[in-house]
N, C-alpha and C. Protein backbone atom coordinates (compact mmCIF):
# COMPACT_ATOMS: atom_id res chain seq x y z
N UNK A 1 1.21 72.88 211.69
CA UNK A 1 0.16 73.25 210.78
C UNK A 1 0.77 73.49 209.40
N UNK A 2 0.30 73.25 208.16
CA UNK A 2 0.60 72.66 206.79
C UNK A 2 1.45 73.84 206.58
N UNK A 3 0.83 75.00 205.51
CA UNK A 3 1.22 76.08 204.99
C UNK A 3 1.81 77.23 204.84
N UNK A 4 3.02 77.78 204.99
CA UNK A 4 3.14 79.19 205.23
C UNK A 4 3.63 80.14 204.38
N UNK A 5 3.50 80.89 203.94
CA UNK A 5 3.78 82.06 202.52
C UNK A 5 3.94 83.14 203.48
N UNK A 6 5.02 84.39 203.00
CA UNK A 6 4.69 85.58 203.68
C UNK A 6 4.95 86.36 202.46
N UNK A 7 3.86 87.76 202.70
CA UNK A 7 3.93 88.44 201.88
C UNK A 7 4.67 89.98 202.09
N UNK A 8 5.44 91.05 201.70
CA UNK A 8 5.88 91.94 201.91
C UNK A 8 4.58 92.77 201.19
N UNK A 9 4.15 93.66 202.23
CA UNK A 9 3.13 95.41 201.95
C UNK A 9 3.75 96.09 202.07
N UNK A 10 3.76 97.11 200.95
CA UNK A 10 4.48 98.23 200.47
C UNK A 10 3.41 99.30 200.68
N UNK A 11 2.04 99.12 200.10
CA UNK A 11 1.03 99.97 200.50
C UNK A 11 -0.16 99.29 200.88
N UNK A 12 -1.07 99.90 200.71
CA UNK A 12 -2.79 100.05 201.13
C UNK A 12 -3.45 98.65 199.81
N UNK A 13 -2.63 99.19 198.77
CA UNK A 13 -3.15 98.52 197.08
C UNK A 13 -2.65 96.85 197.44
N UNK A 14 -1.22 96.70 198.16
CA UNK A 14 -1.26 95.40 198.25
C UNK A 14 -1.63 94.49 198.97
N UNK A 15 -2.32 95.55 200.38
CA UNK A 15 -3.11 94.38 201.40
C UNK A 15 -4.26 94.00 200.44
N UNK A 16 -5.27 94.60 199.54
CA UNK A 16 -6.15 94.68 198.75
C UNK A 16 -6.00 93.82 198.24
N UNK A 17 -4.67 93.72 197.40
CA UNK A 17 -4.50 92.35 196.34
C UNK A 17 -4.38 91.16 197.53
N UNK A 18 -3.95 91.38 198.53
CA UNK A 18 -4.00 90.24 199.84
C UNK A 18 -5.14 89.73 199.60
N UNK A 19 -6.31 90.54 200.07
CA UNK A 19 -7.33 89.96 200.09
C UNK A 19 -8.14 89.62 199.07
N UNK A 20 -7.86 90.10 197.97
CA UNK A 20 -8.21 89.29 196.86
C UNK A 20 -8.02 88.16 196.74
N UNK A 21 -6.79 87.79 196.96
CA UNK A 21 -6.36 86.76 196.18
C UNK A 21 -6.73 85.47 197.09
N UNK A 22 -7.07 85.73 198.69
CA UNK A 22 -7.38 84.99 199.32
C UNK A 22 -8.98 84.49 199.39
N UNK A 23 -9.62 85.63 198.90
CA UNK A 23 -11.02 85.66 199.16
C UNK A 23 -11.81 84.66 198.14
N UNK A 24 -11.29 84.36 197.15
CA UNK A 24 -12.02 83.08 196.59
C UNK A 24 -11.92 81.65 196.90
N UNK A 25 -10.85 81.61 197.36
CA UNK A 25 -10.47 80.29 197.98
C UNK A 25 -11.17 79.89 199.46
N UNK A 26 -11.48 81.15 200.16
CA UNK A 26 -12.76 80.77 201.52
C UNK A 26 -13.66 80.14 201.13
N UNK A 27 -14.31 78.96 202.08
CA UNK A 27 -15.95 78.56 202.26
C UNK A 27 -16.16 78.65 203.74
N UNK A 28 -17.31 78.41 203.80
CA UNK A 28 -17.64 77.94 204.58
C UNK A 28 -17.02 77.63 205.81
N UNK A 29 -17.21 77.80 207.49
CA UNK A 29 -16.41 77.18 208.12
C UNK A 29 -15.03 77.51 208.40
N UNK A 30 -14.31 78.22 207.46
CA UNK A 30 -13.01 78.40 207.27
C UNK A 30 -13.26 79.39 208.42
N UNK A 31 -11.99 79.90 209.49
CA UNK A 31 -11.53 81.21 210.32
C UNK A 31 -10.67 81.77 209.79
N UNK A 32 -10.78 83.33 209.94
CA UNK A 32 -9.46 83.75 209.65
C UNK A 32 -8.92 84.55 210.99
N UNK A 33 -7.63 83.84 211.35
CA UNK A 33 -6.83 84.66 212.75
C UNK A 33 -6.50 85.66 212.26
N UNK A 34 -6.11 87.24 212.48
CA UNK A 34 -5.67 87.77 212.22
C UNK A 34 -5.03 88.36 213.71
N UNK A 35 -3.41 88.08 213.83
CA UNK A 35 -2.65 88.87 214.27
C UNK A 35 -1.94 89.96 214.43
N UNK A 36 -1.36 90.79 215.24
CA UNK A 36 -0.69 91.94 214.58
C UNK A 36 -0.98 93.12 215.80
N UNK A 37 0.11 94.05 215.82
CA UNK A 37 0.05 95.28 216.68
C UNK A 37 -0.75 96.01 215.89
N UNK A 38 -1.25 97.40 216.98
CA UNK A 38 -2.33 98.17 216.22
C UNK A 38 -1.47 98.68 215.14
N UNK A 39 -2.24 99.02 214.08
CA UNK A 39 -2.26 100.06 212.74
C UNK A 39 -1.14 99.46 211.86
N UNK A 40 -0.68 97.65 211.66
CA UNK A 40 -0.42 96.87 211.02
C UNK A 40 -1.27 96.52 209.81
N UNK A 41 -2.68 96.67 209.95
CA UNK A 41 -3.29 96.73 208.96
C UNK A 41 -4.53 95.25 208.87
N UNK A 42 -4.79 95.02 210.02
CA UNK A 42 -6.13 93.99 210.21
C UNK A 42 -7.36 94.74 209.88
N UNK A 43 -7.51 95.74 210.36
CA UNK A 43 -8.84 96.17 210.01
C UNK A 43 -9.05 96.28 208.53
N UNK A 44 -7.72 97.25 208.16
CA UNK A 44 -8.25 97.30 206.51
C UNK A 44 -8.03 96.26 205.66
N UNK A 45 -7.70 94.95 206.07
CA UNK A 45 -7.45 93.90 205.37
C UNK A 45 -8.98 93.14 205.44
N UNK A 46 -9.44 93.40 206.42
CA UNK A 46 -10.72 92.94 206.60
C UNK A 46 -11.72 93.14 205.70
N UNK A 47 -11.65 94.47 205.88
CA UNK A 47 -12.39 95.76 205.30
C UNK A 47 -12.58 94.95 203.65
N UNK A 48 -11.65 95.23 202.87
CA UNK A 48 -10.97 95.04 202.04
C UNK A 48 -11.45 92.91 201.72
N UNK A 49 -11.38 92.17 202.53
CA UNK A 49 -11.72 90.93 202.36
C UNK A 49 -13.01 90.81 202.06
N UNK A 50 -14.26 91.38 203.05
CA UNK A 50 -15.30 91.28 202.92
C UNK A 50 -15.85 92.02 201.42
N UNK A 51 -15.36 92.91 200.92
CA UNK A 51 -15.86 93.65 199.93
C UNK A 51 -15.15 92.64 198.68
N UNK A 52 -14.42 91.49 198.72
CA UNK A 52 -14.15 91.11 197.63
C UNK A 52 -14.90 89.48 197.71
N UNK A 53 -15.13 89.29 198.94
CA UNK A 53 -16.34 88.80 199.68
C UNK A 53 -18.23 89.17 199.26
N UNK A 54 -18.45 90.18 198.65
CA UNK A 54 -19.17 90.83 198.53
C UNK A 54 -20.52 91.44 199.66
N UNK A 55 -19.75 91.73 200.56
CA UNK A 55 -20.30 92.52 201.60
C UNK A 55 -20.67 94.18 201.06
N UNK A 56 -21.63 94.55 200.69
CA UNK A 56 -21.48 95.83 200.70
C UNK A 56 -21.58 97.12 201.23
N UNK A 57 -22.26 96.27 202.91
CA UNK A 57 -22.23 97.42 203.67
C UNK A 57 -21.01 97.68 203.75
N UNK A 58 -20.92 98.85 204.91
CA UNK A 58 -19.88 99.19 205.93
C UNK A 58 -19.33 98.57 206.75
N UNK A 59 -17.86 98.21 206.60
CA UNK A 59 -17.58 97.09 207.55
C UNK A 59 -16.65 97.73 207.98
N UNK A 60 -16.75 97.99 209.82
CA UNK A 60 -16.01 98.15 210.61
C UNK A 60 -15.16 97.86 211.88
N UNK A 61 -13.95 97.69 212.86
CA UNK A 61 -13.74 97.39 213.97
C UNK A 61 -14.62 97.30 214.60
N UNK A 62 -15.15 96.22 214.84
CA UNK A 62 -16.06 95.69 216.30
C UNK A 62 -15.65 96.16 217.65
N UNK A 63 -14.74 97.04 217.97
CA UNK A 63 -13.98 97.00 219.31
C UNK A 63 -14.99 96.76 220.45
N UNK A 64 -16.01 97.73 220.00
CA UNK A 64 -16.42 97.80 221.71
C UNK A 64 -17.90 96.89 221.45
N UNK A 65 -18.59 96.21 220.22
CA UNK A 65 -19.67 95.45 220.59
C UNK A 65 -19.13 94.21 220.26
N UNK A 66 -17.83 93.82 219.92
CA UNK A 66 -17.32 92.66 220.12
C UNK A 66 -17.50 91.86 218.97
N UNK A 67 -18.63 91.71 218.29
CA UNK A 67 -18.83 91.16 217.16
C UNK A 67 -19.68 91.86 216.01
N UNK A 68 -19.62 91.53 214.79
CA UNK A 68 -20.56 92.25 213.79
C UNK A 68 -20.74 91.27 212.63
N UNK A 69 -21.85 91.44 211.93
CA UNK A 69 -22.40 90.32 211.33
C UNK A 69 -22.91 90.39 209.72
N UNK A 70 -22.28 90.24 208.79
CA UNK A 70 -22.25 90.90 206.96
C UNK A 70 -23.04 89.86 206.56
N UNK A 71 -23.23 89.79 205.26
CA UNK A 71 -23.52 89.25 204.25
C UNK A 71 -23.11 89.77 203.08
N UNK A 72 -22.74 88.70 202.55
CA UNK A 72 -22.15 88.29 201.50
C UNK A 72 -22.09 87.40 200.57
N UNK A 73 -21.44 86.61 199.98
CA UNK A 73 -21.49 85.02 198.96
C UNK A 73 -21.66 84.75 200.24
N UNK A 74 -21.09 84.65 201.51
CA UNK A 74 -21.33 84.03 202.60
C UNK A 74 -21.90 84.92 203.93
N UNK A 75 -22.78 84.36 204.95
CA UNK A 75 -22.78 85.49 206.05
C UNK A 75 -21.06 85.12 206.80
N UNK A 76 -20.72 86.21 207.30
CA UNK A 76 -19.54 86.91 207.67
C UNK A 76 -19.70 87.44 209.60
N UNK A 77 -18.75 87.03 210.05
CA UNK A 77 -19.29 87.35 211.22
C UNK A 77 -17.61 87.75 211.82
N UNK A 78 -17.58 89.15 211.99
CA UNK A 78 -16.31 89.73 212.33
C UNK A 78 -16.27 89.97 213.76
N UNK A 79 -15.21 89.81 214.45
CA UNK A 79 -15.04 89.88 216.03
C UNK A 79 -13.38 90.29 215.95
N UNK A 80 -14.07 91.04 217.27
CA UNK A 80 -12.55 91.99 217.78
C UNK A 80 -12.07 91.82 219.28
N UNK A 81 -11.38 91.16 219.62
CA UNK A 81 -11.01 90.13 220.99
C UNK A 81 -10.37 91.52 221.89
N UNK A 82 -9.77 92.86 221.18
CA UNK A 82 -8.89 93.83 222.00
C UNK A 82 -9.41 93.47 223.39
N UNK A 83 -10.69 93.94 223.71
CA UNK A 83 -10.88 94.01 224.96
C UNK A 83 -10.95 92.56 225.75
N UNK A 84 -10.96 91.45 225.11
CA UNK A 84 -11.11 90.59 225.83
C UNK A 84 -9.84 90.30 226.86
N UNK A 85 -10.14 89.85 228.11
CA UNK A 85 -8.91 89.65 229.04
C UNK A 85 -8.53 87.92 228.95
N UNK A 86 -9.68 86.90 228.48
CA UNK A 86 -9.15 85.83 228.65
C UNK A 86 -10.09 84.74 227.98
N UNK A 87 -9.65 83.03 227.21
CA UNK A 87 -10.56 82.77 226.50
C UNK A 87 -11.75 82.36 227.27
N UNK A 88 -11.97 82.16 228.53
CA UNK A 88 -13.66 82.44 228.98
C UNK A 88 -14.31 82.77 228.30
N UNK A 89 -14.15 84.43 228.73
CA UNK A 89 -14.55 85.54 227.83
C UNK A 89 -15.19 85.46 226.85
N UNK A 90 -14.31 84.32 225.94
CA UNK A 90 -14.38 84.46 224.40
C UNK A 90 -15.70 83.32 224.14
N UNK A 91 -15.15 82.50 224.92
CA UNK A 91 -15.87 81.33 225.26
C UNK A 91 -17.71 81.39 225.54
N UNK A 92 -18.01 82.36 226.31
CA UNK A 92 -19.47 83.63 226.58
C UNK A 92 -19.76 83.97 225.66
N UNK A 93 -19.01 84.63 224.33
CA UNK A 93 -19.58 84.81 223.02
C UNK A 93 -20.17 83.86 222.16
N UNK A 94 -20.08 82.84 222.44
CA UNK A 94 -20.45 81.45 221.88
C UNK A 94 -19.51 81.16 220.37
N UNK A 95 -18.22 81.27 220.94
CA UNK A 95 -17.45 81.38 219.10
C UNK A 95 -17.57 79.89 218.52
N UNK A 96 -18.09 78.81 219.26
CA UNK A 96 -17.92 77.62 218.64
C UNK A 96 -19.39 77.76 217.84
N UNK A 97 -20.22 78.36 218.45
CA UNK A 97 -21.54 77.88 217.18
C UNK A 97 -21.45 79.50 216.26
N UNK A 98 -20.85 80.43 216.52
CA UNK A 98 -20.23 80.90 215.48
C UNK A 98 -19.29 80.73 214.10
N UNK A 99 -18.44 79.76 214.30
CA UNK A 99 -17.46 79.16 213.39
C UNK A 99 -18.71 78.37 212.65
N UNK A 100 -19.66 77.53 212.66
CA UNK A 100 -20.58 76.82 212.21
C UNK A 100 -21.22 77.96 211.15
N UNK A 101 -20.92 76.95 209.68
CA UNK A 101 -21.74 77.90 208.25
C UNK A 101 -21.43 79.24 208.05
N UNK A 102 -20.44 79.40 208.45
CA UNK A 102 -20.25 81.08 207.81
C UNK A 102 -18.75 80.92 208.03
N UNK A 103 -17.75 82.15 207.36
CA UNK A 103 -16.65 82.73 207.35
C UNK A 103 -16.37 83.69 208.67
N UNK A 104 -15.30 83.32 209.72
CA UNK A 104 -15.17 83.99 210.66
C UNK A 104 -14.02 85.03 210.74
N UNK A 105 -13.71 85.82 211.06
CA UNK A 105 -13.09 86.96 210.72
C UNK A 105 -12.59 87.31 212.25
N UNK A 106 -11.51 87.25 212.79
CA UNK A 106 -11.20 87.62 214.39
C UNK A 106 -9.79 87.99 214.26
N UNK A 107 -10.16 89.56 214.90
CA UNK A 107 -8.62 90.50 215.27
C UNK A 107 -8.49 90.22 216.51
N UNK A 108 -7.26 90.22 216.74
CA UNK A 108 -6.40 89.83 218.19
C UNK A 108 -6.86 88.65 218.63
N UNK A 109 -6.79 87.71 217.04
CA UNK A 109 -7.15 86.05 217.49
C UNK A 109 -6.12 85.39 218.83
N UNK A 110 -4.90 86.03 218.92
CA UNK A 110 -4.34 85.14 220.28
C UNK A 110 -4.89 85.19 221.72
N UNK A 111 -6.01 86.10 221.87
CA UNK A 111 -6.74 85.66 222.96
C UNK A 111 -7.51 84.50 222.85
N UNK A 112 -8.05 83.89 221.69
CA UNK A 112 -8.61 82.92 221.73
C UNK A 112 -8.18 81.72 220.89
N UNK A 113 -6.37 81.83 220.97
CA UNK A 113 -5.90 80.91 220.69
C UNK A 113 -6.13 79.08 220.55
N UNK A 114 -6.59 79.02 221.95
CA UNK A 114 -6.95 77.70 222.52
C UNK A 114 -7.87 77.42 221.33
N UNK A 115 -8.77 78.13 221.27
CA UNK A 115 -10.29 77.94 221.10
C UNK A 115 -10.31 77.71 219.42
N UNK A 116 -9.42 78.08 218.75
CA UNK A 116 -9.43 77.69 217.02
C UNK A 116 -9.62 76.76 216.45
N UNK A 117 -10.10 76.08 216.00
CA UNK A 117 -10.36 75.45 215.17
C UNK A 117 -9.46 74.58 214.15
N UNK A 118 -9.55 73.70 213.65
CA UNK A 118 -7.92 73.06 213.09
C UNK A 118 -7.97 73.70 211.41
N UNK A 119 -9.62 74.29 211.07
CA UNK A 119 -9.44 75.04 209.50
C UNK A 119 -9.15 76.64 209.44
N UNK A 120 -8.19 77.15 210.41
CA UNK A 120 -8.40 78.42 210.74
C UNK A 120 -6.96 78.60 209.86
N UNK A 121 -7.40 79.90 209.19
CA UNK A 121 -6.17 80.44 208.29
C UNK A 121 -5.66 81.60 209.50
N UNK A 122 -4.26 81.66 209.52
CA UNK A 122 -3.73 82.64 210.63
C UNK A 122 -3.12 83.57 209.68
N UNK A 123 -2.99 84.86 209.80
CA UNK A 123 -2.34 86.00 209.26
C UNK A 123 -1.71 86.97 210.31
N UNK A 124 -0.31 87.03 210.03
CA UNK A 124 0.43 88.02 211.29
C UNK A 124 0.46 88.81 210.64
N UNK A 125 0.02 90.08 210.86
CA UNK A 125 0.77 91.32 209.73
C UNK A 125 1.76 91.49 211.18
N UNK A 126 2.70 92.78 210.83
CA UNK A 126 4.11 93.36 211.04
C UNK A 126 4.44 94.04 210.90
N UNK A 127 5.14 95.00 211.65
CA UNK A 127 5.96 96.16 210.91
C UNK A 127 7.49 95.15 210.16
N UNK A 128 8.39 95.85 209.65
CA UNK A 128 9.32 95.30 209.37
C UNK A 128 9.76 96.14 208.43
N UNK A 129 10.98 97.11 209.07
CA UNK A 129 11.74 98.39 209.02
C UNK A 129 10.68 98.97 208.07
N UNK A 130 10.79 99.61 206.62
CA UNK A 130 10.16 100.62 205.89
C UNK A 130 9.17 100.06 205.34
N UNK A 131 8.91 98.77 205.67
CA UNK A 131 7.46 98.39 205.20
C UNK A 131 6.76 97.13 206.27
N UNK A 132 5.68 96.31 205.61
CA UNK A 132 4.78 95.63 206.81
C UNK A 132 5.06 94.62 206.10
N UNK A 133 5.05 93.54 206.56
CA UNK A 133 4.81 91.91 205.65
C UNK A 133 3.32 91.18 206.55
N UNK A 134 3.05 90.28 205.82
CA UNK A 134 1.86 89.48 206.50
C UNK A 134 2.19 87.63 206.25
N UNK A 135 2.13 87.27 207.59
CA UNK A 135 2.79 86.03 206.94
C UNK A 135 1.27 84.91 207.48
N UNK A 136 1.41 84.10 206.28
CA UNK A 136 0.34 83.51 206.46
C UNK A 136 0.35 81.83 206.33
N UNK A 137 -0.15 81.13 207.56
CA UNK A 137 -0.08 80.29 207.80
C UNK A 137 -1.61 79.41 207.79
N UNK A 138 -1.66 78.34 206.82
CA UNK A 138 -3.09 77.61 206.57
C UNK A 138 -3.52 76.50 205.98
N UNK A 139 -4.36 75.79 206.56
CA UNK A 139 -4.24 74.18 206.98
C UNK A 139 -4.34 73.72 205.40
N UNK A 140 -4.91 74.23 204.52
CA UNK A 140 -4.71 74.28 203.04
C UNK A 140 -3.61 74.98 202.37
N UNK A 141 -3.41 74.04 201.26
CA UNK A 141 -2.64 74.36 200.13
C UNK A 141 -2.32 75.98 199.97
N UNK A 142 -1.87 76.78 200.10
CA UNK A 142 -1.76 78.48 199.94
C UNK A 142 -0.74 78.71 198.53
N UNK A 143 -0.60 77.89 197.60
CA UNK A 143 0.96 77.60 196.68
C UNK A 143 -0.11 78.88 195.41
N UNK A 144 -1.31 79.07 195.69
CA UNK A 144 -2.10 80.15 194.85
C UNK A 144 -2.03 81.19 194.76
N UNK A 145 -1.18 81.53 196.02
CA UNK A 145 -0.82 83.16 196.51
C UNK A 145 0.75 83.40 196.06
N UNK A 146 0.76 84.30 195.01
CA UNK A 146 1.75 84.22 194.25
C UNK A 146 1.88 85.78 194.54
N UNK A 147 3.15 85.97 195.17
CA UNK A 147 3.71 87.46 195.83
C UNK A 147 4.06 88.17 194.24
């Protein structure tokens, strides 16, 4: 797969500029994987995407209803795989006519690895000793994201 940039997070301010800088370049269709152990920083990158996205509700971890559904420049449809045990599972949610016309948003995308899509932007966040990095891998050009 084409692209990969990684970025070093120092704080809260630079997942923010993360998602800034990514959030104009989404349309349509596009996924975003987001990887990563808990409290790496998916949720608030999310958080943080959709609002530059212009979502203005409250956007939170889906854990336990699995999916949640914004509006924005685009509708937004966020899913949280934790509990899922396998891509069946994922498969029952109907994620393929989900990915259709909107921006998809999925924490603990490696349960539904198989199931991605070939326009899916992947993001690992990390610990990595006194700070986190996020490395990001995507089927487009990323040479815009300037650390």
């Amino acid at each position: 797969m084409g692209y990969i940039k990684e970025f070093i997070i120092n704080s809260k301010e630079d997942t923010k500029t993360l998602a800034e800088k990514i959030a104009p370049f989404l349309q349509k269709g596009d996924v975003i994987a987001l990887y990563g152990e808990l409290g790496t920083g998916k949720t608030f990158f999310t958080q943080k995407l959709c609002e530059y996205l212009g979502v203005s509700e409250n956007v939170n971890s889906p854990s336990y209803v699995l999916m949640n559904e914004y509006n924005g420049k685009y509708s937004i449809s966020h899913l949280d795989l934790y509990r899922i045990d396998s891509e069946e599972e994922v498969l029952e949610l109907g994620l393929h006519e989900i990915f259709e016309n909107r921006i998809t948003i999925i924490e603990w995308a490696e349960k539904a690895e198989g199931l991605l899509p070939q326009n899916t932007i992947h993001i690992w966040f990390e610990f990595d000793n006194s700070h986190r990095k996020a490395c990001i891998q995507s089927y487009r050009d990323i040479s815009y994201l300037i650390s």
